[in-house]
Protein backbone atom coordinates (compact mmCIF):
# COMPACT_ATOMS: atom_id res chain seq x y z
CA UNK A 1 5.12 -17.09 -2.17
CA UNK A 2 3.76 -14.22 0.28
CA UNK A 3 4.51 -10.64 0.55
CA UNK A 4 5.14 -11.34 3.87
CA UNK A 5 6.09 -7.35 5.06
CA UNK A 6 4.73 -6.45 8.41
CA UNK A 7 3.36 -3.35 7.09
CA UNK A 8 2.74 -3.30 3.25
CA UNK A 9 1.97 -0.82 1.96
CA UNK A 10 -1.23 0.58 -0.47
CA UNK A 11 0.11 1.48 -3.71
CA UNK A 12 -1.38 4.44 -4.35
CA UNK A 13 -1.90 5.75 -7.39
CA UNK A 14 -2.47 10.10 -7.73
CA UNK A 15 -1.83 12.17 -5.14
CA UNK A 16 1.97 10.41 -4.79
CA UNK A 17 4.92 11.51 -7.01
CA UNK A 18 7.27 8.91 -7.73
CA UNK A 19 10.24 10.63 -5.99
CA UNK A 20 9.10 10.59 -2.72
CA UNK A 21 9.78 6.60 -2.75
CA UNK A 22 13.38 7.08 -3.43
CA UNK A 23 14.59 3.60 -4.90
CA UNK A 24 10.96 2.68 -6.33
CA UNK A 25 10.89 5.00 -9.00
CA UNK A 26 9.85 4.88 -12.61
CA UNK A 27 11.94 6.87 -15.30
CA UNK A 28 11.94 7.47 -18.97
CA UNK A 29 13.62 4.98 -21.09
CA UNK A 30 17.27 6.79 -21.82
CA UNK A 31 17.27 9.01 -25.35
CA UNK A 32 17.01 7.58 -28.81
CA UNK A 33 14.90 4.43 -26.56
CA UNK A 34 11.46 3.30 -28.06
CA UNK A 35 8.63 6.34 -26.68
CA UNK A 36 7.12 4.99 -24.31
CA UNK A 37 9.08 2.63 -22.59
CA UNK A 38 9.68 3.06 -18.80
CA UNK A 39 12.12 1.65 -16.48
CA UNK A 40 10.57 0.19 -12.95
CA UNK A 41 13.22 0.29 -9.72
CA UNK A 42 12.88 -2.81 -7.88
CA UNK A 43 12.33 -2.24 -4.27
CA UNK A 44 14.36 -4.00 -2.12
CA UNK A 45 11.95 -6.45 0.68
CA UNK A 46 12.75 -9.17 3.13
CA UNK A 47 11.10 -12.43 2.40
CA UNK A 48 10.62 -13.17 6.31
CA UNK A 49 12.59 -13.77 9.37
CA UNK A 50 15.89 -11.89 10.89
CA UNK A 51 18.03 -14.05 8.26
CA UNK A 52 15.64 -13.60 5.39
CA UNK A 53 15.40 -13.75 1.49
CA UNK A 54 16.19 -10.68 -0.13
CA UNK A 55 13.77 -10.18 -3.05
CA UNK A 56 13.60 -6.91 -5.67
CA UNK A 57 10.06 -6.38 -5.91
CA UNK A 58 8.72 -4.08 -9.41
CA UNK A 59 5.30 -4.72 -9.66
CA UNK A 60 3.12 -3.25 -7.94
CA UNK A 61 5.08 0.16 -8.62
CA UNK A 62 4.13 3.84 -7.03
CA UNK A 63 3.61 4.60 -10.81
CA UNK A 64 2.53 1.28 -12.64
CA UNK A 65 0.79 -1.39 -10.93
CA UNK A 66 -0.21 -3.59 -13.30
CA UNK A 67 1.42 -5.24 -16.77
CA UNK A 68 -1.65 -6.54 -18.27
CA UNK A 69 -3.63 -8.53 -15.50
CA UNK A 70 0.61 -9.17 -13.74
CA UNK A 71 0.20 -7.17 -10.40
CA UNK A 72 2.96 -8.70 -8.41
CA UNK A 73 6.93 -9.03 -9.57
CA UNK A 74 9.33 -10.45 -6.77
CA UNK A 75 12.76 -11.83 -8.68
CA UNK A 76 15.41 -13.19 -5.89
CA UNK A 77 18.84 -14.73 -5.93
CA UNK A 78 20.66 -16.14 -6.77
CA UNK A 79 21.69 -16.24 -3.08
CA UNK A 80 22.77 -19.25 -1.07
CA UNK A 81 19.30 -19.88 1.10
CA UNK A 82 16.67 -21.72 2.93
CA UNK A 83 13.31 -20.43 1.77
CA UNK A 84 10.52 -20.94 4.69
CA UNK A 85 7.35 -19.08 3.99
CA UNK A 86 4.63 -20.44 6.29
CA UNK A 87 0.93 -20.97 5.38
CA UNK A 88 -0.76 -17.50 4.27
CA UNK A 89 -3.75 -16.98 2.62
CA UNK A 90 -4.86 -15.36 -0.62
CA UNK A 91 -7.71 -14.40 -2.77
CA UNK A 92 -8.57 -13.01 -6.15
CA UNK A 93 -5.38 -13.84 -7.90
CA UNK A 94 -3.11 -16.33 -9.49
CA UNK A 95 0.60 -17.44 -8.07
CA UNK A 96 2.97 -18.45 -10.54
CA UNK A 97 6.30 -19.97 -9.21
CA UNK A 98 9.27 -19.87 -11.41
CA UNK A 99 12.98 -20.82 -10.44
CA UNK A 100 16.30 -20.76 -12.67
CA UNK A 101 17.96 -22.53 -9.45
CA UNK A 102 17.15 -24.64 -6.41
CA UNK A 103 14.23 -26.22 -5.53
CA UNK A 104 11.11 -25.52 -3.69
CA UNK A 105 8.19 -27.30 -2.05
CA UNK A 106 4.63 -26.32 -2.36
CA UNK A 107 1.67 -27.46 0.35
CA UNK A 108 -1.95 -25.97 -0.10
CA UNK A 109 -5.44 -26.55 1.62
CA UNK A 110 -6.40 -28.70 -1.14
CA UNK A 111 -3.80 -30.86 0.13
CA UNK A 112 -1.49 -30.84 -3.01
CA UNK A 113 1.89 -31.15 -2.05
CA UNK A 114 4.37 -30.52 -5.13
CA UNK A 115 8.19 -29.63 -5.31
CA UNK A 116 8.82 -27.27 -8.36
CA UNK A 117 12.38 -27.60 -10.05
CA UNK A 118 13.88 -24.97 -12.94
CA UNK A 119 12.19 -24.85 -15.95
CA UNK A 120 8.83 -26.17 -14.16
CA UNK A 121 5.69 -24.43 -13.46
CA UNK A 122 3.55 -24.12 -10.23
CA UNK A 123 0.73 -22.44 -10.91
CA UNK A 124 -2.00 -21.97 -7.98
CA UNK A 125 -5.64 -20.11 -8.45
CA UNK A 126 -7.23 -18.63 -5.44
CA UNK A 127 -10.10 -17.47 -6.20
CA UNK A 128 -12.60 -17.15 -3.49
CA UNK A 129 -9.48 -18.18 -0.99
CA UNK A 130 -6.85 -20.77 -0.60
CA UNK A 131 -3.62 -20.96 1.80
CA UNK A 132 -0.33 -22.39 0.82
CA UNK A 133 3.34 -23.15 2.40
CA UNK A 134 6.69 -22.72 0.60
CA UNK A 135 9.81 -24.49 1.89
CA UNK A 136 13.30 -25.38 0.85
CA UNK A 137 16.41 -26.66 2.38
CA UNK A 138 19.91 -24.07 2.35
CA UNK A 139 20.59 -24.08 -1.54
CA UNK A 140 20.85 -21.70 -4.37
CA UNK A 141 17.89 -20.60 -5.08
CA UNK A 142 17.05 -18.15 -7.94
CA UNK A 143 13.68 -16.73 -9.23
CA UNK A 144 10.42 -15.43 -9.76
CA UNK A 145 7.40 -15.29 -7.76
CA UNK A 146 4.40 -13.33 -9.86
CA UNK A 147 0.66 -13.07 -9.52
CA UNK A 148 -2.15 -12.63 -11.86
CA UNK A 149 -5.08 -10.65 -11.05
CA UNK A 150 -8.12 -12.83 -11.84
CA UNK A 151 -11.03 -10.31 -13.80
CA UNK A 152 -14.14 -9.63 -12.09
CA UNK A 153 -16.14 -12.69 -13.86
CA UNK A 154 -13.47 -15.66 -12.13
CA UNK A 155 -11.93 -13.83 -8.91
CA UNK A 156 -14.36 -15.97 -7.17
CA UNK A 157 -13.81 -19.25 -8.95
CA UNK A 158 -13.03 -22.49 -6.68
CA UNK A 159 -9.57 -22.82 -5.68
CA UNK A 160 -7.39 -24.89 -7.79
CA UNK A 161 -3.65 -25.91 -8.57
CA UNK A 162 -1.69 -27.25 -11.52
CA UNK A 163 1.42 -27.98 -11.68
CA UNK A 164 3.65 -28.53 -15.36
CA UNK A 165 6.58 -30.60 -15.54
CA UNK A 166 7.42 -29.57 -18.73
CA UNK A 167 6.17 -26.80 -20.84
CA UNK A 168 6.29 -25.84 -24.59
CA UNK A 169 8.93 -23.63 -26.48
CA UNK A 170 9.55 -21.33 -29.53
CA UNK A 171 12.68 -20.40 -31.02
CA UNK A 172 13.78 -17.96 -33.77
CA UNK A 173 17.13 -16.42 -34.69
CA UNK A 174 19.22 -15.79 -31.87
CA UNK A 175 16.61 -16.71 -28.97
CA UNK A 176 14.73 -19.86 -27.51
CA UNK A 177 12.03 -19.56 -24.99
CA UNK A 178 9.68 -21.81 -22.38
CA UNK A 179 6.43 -20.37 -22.71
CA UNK A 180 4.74 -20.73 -18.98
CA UNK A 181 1.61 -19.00 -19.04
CA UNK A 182 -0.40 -17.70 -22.35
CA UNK A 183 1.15 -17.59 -25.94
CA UNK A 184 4.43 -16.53 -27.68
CA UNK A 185 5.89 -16.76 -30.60
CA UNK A 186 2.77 -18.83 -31.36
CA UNK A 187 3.37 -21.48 -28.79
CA UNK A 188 0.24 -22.22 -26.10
CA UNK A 189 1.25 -23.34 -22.49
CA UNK A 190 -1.12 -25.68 -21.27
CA UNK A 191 -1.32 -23.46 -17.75
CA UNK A 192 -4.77 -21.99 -17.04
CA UNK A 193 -5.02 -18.36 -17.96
CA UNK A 194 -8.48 -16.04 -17.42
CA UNK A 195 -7.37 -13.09 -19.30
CA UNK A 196 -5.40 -12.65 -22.53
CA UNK A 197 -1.81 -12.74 -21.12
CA UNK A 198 2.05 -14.09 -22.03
CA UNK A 199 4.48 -15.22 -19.46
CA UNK A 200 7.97 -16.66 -20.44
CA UNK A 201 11.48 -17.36 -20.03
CA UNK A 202 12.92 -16.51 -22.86
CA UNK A 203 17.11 -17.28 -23.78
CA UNK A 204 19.19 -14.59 -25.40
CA UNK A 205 22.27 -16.06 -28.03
CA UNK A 206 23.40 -13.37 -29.96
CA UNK A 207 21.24 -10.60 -31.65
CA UNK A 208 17.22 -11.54 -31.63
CA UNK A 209 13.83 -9.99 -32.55
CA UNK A 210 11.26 -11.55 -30.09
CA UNK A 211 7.47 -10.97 -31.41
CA UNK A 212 5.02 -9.31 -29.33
CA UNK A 213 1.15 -9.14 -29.29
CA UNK A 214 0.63 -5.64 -30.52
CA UNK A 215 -2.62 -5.69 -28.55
CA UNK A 216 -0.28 -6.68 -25.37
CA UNK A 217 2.14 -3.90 -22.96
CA UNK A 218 5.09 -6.11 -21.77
CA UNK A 219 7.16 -6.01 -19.21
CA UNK A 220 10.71 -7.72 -19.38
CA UNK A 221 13.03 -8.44 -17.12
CA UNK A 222 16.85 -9.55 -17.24
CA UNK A 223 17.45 -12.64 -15.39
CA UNK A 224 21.42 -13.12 -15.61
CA UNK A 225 23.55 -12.06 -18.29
CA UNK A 226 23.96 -9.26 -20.35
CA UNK A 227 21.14 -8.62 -22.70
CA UNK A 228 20.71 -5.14 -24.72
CA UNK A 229 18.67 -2.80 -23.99
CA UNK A 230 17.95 -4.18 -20.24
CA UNK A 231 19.54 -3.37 -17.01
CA UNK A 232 20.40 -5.59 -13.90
CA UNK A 233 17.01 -4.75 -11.64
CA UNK A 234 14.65 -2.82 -13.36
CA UNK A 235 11.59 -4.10 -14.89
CA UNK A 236 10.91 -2.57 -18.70
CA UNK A 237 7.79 -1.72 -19.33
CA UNK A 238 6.94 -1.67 -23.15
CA UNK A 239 3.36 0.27 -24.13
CA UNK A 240 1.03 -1.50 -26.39
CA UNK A 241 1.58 -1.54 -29.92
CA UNK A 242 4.76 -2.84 -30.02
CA UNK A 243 5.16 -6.07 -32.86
CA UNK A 244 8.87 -6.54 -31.61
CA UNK A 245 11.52 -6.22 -29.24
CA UNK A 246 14.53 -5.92 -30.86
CA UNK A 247 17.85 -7.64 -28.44
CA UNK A 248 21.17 -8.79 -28.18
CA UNK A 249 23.30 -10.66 -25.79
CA UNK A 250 23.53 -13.66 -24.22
CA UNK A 251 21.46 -13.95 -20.52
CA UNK A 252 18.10 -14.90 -20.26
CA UNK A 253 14.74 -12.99 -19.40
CA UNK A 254 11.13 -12.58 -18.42
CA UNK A 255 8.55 -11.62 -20.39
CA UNK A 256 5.84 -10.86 -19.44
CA UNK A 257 2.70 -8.75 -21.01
CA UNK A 258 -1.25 -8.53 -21.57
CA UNK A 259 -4.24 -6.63 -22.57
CA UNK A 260 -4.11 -3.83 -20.55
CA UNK A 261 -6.51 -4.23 -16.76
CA UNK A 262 -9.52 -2.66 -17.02
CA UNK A 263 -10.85 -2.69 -13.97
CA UNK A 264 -10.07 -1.17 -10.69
CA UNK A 265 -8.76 -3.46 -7.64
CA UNK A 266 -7.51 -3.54 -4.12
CA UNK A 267 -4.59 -5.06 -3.24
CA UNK A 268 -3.08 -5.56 0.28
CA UNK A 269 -1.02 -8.12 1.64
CA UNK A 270 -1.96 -11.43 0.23
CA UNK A 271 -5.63 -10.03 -0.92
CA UNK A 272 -6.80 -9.12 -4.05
CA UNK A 273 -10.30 -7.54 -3.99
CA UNK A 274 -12.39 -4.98 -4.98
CA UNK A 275 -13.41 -2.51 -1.71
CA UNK A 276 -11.95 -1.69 1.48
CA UNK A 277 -14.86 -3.95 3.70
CA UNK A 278 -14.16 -7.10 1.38
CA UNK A 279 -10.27 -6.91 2.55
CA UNK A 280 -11.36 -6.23 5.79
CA UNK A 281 -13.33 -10.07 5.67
CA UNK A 282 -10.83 -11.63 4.20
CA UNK A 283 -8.62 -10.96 6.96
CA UNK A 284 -11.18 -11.49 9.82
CA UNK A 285 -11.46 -15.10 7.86
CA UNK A 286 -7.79 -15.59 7.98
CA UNK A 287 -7.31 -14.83 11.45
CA UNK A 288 -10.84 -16.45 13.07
CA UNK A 289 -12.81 -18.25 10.37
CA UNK A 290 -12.54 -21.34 8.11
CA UNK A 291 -12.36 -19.74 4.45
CA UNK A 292 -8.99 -20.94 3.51
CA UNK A 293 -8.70 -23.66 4.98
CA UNK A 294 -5.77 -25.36 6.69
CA UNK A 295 -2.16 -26.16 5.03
CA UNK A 296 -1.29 -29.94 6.39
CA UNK A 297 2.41 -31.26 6.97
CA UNK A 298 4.56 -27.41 7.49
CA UNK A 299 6.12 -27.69 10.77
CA UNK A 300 5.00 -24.32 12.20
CA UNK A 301 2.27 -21.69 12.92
CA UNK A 302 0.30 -19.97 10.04
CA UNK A 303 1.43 -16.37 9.34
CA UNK A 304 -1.18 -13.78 11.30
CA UNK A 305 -2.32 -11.09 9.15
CA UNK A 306 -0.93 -7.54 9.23
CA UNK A 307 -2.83 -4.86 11.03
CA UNK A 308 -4.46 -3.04 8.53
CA UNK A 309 -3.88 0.78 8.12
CA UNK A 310 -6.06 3.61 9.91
CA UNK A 311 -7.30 4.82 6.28
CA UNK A 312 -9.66 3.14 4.16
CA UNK A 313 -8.48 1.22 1.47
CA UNK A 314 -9.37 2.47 -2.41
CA UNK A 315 -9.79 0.37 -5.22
CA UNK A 316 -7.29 2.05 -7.85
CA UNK A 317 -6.28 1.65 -11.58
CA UNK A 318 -3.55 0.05 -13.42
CA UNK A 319 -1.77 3.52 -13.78
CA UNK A 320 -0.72 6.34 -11.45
């Protein structure tokens, strides 16, 4: 999937205060919460078109931009749909496509063309560039669209995709969960990871203590039900040095987490780079060269590039 706003904004990350985005702030966990935690408003974005998608988007955040090497959160749904995203291109990052409901379609400019059901995992790498379609037919559809920032060592690693049909899973008292990307609970997916990361659904019956990588901050996010201590929308962050997080309920959630992002990046629209002139020829290659190739079989025109802004892009940390 695409952030496919017109104008998208840079996240920046200093000069900004958190209220003057309204709905996109972070706060302070409530009192007598674990120190540290923060609660990330979704903001609310249009997934295309004048009868578009609605999708809460938490990552990047005014405040936060990063969970480990996660810079991109979009949950959506469940809403009755058709999802038609046509080809855009990307760079520097990982996709990872994740749906509780429906069912979506996947081209690339490898040529892979893959439909992704619940509980399956697309997973595409960009590296040095790739371009990719998404499609469905009116359904429910319900999920998760994240990327993963690829470190400076792999952002330029050839352009791949994988996709899992099934995937492995952990249990303990009072939860069960599909590990997608990384490890939990000491489960390994077989999905190709470049940093030290965890991604996974993960399904609340009753009271639960899910383990965490004290080395890891998490994020988690409730999907449907009612799960203590999460909220409908926001995205909990967790600092590291957490072993636990302690729930109850029954609903389901993502987790996701990671050593924290050491280095600084630039991300706009699709692009995830490392100055203001390589975003700048990344576009010019989307819009007149050959870099990403060309998505076969989606019945329309690729999506042109924004404009970028007057300003200069600035590569910027994981933190406000």
């Amino acid at each position: 999937m695409s952030n496919l706003e017109r104008d998208p904004r840079e996240i920046r990350c200093g000069a900004e205060t958190s209220a003057s985005h309204g709905g996109h702030a972070a706060t302070t966990a409530p009192p007598g919460a674990d120190a540290g935690t923060e609660l990330l408003a979704g903001r609310d974005v249009p997934l295309g078109g004048p009868r578009a998608m609605r999708v809460s988007r938490t990552l990047p955040h005014v405040h936060r931009r990063m969970i480990g090497a996660w810079c991109f959160v979009d949950a959506y749904g469940p809403e009755v749909a058709a999802m038609r995203v046509p080809p855009h291109p990307h760079t520097g990052l990982q996709t990872v496509s994740w749906l509780l409901a429906g069912e979506v379609l996947h081209r690339d400019s490898l040529g892979s063309l893959q439909r992704i059901r619940p509980g399956q995992l697309n997973l595409m790498t960009a590296g040095r560039g790739i371009s990719h379609s998404e499609e469905s037919g009116e359904q429910t559809l319900h999920g998760v669209q994240l990327w993963v920032a690829l470190p400076a060592g792999r952002r330029n690693v050839e352009p791949a995709f994988e996709h899992h049909p099934a995937l492995p899973e952990c249990s303990g008292p009072g939860f069960t969960a599909v590990v997608a990307m990384g490890e939990f609970g000491g489960v390994r997916s077989p999905a190709t990871a470049h940093t030290p990361l965890v991604g996974a659904e993960v399904t609340v019956d009753g009271a639960a203590e899910l383990p965490l990588d004290p080395a890891f901050e998490h994020g988690a996010l409730l999907l449907d039900g009612a799960v203590e201590p999460l909220e409908a929308g926001p995205l909990r962050y967790l600092p590291p040095g957490r072993t636990r997080l302690t729930v109850r309920g029954h609903g389901r959630l993502l987790l996701i987490g990671g050593e924290p992002f050491a280095e600084e990046i630039v991300m706009w629209w699709n692009f995830v780079g490392r100055d203001h002139d390589e975003i700048v020829a990344f576009r010019k290659e989307w819009m007149e060269g050959e870099r990403f190739g060309s998505v076969e079989g989606f019945d329309g025109a690729p999506l042109p590039a924004p404009v970028l802004p007057g300003t200069r892009l600035r590569p910027r940390g994981r933190v406000r």
